[in-house]
C-alpha atoms as a PDB file:
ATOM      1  CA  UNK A   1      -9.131  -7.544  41.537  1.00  0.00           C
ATOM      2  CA  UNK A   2      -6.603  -9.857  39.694  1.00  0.00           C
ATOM      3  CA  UNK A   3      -7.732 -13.697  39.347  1.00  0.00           C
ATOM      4  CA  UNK A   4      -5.829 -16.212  38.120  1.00  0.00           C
ATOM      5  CA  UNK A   5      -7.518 -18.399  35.596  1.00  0.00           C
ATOM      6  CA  UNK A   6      -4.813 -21.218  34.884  1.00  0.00           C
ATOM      7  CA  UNK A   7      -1.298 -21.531  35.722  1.00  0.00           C
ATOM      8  CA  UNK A   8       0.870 -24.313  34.498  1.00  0.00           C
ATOM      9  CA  UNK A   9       2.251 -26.341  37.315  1.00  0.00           C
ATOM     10  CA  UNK A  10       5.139 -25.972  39.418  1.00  0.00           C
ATOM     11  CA  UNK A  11       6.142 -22.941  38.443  1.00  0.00           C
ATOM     12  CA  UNK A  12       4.125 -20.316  41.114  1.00  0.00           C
ATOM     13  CA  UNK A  13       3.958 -18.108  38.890  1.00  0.00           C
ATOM     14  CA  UNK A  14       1.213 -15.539  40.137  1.00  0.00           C
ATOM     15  CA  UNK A  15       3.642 -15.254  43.540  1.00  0.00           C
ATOM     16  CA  UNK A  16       6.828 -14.776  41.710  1.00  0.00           C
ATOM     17  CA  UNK A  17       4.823 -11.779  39.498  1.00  0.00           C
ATOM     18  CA  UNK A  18       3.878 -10.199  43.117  1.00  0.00           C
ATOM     19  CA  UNK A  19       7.496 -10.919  44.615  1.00  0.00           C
ATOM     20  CA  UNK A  20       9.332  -9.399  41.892  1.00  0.00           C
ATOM     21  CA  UNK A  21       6.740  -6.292  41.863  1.00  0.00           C
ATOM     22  CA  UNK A  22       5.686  -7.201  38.631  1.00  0.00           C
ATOM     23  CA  UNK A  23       1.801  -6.415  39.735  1.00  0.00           C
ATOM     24  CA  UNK A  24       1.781  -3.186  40.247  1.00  0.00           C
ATOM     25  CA  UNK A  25      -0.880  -1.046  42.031  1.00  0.00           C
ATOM     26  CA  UNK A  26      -2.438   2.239  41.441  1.00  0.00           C
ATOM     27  CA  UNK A  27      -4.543   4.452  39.115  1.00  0.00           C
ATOM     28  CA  UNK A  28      -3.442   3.239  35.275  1.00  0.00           C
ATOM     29  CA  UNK A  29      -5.369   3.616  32.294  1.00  0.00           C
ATOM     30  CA  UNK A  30      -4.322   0.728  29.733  1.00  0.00           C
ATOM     31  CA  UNK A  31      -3.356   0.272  26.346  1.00  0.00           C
ATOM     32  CA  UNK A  32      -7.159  -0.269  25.192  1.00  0.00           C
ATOM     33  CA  UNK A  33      -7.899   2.678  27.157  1.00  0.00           C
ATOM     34  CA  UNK A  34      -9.734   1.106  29.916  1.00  0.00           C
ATOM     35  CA  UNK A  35      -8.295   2.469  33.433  1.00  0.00           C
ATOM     36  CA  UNK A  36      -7.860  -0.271  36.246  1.00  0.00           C
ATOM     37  CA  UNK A  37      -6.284  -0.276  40.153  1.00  0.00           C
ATOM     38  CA  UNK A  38      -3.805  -2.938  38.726  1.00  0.00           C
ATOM     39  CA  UNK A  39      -0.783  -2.690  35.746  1.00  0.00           C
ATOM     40  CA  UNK A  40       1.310  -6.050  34.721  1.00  0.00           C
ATOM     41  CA  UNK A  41       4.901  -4.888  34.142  1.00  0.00           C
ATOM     42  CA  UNK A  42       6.657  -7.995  33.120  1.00  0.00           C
ATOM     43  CA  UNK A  43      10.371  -6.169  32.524  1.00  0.00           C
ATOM     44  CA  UNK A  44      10.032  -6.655  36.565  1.00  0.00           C
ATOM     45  CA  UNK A  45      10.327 -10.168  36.084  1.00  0.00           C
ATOM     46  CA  UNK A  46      12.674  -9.989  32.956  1.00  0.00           C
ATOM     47  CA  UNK A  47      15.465  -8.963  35.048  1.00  0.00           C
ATOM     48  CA  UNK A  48      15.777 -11.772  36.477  1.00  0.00           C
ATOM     49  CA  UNK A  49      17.572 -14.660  34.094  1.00  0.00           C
ATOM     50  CA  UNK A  50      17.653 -18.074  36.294  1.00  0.00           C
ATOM     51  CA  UNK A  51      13.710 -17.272  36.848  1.00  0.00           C
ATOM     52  CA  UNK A  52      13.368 -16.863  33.019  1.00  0.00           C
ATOM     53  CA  UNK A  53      15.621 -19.557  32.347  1.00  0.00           C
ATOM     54  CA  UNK A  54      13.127 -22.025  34.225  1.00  0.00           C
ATOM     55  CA  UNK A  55       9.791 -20.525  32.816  1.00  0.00           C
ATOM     56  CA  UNK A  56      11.130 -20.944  29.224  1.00  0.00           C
ATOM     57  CA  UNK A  57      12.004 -24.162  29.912  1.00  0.00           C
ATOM     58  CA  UNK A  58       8.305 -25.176  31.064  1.00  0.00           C
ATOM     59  CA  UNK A  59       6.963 -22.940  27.760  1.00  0.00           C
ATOM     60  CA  UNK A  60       9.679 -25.108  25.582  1.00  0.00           C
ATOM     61  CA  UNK A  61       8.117 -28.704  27.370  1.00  0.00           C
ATOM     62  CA  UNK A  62       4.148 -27.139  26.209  1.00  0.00           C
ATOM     63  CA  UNK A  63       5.285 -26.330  22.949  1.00  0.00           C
ATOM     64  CA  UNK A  64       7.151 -30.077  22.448  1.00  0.00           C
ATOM     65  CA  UNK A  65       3.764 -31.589  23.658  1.00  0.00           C
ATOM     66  CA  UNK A  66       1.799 -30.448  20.162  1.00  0.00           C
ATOM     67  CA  UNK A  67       4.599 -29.211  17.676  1.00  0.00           C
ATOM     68  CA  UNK A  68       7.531 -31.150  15.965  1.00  0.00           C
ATOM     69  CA  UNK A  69      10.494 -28.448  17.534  1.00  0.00           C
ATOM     70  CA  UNK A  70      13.126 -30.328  16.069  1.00  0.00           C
ATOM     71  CA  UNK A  71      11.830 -28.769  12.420  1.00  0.00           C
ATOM     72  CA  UNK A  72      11.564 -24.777  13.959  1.00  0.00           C
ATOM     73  CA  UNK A  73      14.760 -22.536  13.026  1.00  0.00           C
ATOM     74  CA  UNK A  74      14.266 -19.153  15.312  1.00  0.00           C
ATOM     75  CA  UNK A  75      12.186 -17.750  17.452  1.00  0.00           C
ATOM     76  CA  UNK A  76      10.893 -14.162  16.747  1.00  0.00           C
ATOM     77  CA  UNK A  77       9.581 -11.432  19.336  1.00  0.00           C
ATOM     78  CA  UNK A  78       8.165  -7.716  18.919  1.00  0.00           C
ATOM     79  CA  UNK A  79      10.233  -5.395  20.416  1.00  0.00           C
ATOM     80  CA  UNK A  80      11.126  -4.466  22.831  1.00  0.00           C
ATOM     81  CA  UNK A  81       8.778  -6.508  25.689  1.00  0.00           C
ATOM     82  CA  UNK A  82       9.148 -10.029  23.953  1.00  0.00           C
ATOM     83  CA  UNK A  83      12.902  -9.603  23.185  1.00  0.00           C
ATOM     84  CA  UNK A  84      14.536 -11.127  26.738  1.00  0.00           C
ATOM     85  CA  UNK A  85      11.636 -13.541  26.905  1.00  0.00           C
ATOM     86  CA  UNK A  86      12.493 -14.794  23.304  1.00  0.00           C
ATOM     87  CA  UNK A  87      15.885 -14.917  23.889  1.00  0.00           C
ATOM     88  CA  UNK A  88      16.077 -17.022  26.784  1.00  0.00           C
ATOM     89  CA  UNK A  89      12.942 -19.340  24.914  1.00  0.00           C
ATOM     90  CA  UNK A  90      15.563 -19.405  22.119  1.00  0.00           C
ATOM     91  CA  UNK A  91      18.415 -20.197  24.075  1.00  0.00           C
ATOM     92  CA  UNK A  92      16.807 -23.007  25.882  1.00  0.00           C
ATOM     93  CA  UNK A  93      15.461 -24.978  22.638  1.00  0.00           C
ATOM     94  CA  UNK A  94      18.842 -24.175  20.799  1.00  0.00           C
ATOM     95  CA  UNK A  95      17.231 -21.680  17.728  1.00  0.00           C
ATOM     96  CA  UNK A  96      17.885 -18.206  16.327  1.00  0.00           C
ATOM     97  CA  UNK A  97      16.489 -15.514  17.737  1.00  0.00           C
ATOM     98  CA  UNK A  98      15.614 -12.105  15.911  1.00  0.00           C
ATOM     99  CA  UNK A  99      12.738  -9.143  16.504  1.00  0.00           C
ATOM    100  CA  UNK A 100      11.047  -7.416  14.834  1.00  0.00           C
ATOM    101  CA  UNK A 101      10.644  -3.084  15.678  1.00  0.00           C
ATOM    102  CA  UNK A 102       8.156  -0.350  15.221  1.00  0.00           C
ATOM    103  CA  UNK A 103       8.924   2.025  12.807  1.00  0.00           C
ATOM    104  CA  UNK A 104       6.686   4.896  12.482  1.00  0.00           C
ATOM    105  CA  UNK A 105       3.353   2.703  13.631  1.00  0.00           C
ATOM    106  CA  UNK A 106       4.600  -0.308  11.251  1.00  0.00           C
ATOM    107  CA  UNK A 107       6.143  -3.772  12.650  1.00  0.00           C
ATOM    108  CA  UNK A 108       8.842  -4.337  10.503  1.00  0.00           C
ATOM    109  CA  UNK A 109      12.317  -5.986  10.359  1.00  0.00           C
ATOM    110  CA  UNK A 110      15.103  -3.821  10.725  1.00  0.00           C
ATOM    111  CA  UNK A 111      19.224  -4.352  11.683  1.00  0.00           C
ATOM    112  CA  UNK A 112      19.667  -6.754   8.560  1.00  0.00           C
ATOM    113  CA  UNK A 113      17.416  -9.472  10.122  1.00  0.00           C
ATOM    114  CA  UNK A 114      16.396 -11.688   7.436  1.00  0.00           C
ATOM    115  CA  UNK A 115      13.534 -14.518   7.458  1.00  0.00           C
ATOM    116  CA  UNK A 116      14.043 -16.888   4.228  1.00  0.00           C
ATOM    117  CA  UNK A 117      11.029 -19.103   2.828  1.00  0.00           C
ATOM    118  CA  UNK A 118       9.970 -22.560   4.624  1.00  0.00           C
ATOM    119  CA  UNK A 119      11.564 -21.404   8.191  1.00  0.00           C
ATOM    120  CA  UNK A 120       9.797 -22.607  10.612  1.00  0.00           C
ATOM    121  CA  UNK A 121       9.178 -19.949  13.593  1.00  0.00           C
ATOM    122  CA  UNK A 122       7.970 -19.496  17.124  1.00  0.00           C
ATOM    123  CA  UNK A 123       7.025 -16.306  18.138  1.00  0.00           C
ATOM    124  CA  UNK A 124       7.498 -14.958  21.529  1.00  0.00           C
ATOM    125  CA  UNK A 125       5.637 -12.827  23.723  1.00  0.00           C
ATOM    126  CA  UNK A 126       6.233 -11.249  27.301  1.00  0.00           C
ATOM    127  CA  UNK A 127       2.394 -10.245  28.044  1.00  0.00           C
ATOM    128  CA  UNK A 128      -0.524 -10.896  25.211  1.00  0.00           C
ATOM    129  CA  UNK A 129      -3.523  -8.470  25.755  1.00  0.00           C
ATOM    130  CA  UNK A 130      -4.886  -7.588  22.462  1.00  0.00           C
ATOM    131  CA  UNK A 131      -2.879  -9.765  20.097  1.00  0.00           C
ATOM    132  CA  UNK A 132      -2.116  -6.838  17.982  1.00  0.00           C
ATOM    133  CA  UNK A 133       1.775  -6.972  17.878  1.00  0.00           C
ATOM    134  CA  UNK A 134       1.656 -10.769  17.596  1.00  0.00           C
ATOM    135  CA  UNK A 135      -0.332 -10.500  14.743  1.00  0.00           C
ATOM    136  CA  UNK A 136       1.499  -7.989  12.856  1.00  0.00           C
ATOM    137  CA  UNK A 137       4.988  -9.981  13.485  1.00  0.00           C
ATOM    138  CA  UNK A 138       3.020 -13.343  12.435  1.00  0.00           C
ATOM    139  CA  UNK A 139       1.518 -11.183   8.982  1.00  0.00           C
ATOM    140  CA  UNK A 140       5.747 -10.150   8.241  1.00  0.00           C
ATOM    141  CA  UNK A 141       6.876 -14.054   9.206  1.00  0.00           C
ATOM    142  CA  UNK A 142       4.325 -15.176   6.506  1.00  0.00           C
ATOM    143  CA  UNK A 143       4.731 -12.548   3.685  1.00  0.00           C
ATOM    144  CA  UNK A 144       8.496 -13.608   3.868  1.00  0.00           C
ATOM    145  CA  UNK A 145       7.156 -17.169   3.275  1.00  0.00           C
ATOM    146  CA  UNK A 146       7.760 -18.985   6.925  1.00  0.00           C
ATOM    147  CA  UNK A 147       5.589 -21.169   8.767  1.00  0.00           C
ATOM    148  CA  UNK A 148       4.351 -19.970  12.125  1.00  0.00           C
ATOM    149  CA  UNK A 149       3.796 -22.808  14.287  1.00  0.00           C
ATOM    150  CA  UNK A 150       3.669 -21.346  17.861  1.00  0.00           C
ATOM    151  CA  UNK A 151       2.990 -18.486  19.608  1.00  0.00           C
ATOM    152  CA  UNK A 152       4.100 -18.329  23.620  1.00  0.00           C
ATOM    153  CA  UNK A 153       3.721 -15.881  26.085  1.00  0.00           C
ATOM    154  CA  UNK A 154       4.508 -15.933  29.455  1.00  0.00           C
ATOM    155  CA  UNK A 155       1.327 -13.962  30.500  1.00  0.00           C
ATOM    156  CA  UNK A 156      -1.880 -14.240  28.419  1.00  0.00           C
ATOM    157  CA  UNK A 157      -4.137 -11.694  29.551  1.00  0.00           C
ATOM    158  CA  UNK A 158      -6.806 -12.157  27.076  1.00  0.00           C
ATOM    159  CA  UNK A 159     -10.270 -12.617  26.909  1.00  0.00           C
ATOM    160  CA  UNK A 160     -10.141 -16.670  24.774  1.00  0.00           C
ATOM    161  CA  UNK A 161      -8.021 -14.579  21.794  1.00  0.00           C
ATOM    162  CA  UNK A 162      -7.110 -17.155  19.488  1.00  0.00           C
ATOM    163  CA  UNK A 163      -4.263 -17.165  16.197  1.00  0.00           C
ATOM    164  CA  UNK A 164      -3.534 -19.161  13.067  1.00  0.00           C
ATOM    165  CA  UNK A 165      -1.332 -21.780  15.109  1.00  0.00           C
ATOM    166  CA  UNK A 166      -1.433 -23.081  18.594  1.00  0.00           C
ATOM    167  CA  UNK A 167      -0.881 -20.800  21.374  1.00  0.00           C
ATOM    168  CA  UNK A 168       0.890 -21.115  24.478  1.00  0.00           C
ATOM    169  CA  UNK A 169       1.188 -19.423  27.932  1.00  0.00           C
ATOM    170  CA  UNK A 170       2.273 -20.069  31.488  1.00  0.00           C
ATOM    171  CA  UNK A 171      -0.212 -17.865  33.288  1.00  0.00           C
ATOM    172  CA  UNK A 172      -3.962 -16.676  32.545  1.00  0.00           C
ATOM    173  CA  UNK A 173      -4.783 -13.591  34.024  1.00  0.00           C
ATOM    174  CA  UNK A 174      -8.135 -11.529  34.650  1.00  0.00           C
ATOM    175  CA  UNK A 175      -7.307  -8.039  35.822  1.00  0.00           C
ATOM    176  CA  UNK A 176     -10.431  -5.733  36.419  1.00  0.00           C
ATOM    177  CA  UNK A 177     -11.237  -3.044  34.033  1.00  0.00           C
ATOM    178  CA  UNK A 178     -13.134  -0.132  33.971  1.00  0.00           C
ATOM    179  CA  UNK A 179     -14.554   2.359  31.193  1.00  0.00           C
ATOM    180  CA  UNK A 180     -13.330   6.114  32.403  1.00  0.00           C
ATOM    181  CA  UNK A 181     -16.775   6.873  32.944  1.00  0.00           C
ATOM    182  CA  UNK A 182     -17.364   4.351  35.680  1.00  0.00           C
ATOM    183  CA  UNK A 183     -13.954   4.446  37.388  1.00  0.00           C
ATOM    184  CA  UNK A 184     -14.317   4.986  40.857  1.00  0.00           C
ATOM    185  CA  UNK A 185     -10.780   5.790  41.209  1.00  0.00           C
ATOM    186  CA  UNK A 186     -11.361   8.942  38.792  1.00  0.00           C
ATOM    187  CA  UNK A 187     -13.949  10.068  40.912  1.00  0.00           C
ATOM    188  CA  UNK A 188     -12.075   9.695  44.328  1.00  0.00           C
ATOM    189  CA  UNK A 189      -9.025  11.964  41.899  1.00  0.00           C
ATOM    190  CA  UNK A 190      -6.478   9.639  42.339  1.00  0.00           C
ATOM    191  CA  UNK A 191      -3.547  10.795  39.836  1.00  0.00           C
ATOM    192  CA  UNK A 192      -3.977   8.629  36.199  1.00  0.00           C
ATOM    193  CA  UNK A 193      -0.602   6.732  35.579  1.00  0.00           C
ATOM    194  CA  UNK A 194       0.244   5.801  31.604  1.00  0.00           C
ATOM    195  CA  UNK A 195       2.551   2.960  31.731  1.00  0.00           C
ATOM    196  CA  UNK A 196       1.868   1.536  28.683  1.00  0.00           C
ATOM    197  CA  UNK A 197       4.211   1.736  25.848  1.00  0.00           C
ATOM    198  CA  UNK A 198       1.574   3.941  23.395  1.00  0.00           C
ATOM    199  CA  UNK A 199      -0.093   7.151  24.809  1.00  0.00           C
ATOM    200  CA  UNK A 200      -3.049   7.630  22.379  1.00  0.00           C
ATOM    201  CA  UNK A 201      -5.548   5.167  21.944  1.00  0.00           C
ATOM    202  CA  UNK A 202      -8.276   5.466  20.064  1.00  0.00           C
ATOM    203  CA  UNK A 203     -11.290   3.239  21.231  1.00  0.00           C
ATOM    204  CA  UNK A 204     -12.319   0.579  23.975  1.00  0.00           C
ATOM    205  CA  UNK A 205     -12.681  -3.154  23.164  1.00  0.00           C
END
């Protein structure tokens, strides 16, 4: 079962996930390693740029609410999931836009991307589940001396996770979850899909 725990207004966003197959269905087993009958692919409703244009456009009008945007430089995504929903977010508000890549486990910032001392950042974020990659590109944004002061996703899919600075998203989303041991869909045999963009995890939380 999928439930929708908040949506921002006007934008109906849960239907526009299921028209543009975004919610997929099936046997998946997750990036934490849970397995679930439901898989959020969000590059479903990245292809789409006058939809994305709109949603970053409500995520700019949350973000003006609580932060001074006048004072941010660029907005900064982890690749590759975040990079079309930072770019749009970027091209909306009128900042930079770089990302950051994986390089043998480690987030780091590659192509001569450069973040100088007292920029002020956003970081962008297709789908937040765990955090991890956020926190990782928000750990490389402060060690070159910026300021983070937003994080936005379009999806937060979370259980309450929290950062350093305020935290925006358009949709809140609880998809059910099961440990492999308890997965009813294992025991019926239906064939595990691994969509995710790591194979090997190494623990449940």
């Amino acid at each position: 079962m999928i439930k929708v725990i908040s949506e921002v207004k006007d934008t109906n966003l849960f239907k526009i996930l299921r028209d543009t197959g975004s919610i997929m269905e099936g046997h998946f087993e997750l990036t934490s390693g849970y397995h679930s009958n439901y898989y959020l692919q969000c590059a479903k409703l990245l292809q789409y740029p006058d939809i994305i244009f709109k949603l970053a456009n409500k995520a700019l009008g949350l973000i003006k609410e609580k932060v001074k945007v006048e004072k941010i430089n660029t907005v900064v995504s982890p690749a590759v999931g975040g990079i079309q929903w930072g770019y749009m977010l970027a091209y909306v508000a009128g900042y930079r836009m770089i990302f950051t890549e994986r390089k043998n486990k480690k987030m780091e910032l590659r192509r001569g991307f450069e973040i100088k001392k007292g920029e002020e950042i956003i970081i962008a974020e297709d789908v937040i589940t765990t955090g991890g990659s956020v926190r990782e590109v928000i750990e490389i944004c402060e060690g070159c001396g910026a300021k983070v002061k937003a994080v936005a996703s379009i999806v937060d899919r979370s259980e309450n996770l929290r950062f350093k600075c305020p935290y925006y998203y358009l949709i809140k989303l609880n998809i059910d979850k099961y440990p492999p041991s308890s997965c009813k869909l294992c025991r019926e045999n239906y064939p595990l899909e691994y969509p995710g963009s790591r194979k090997k995890y190494k623990k449940f939380n």
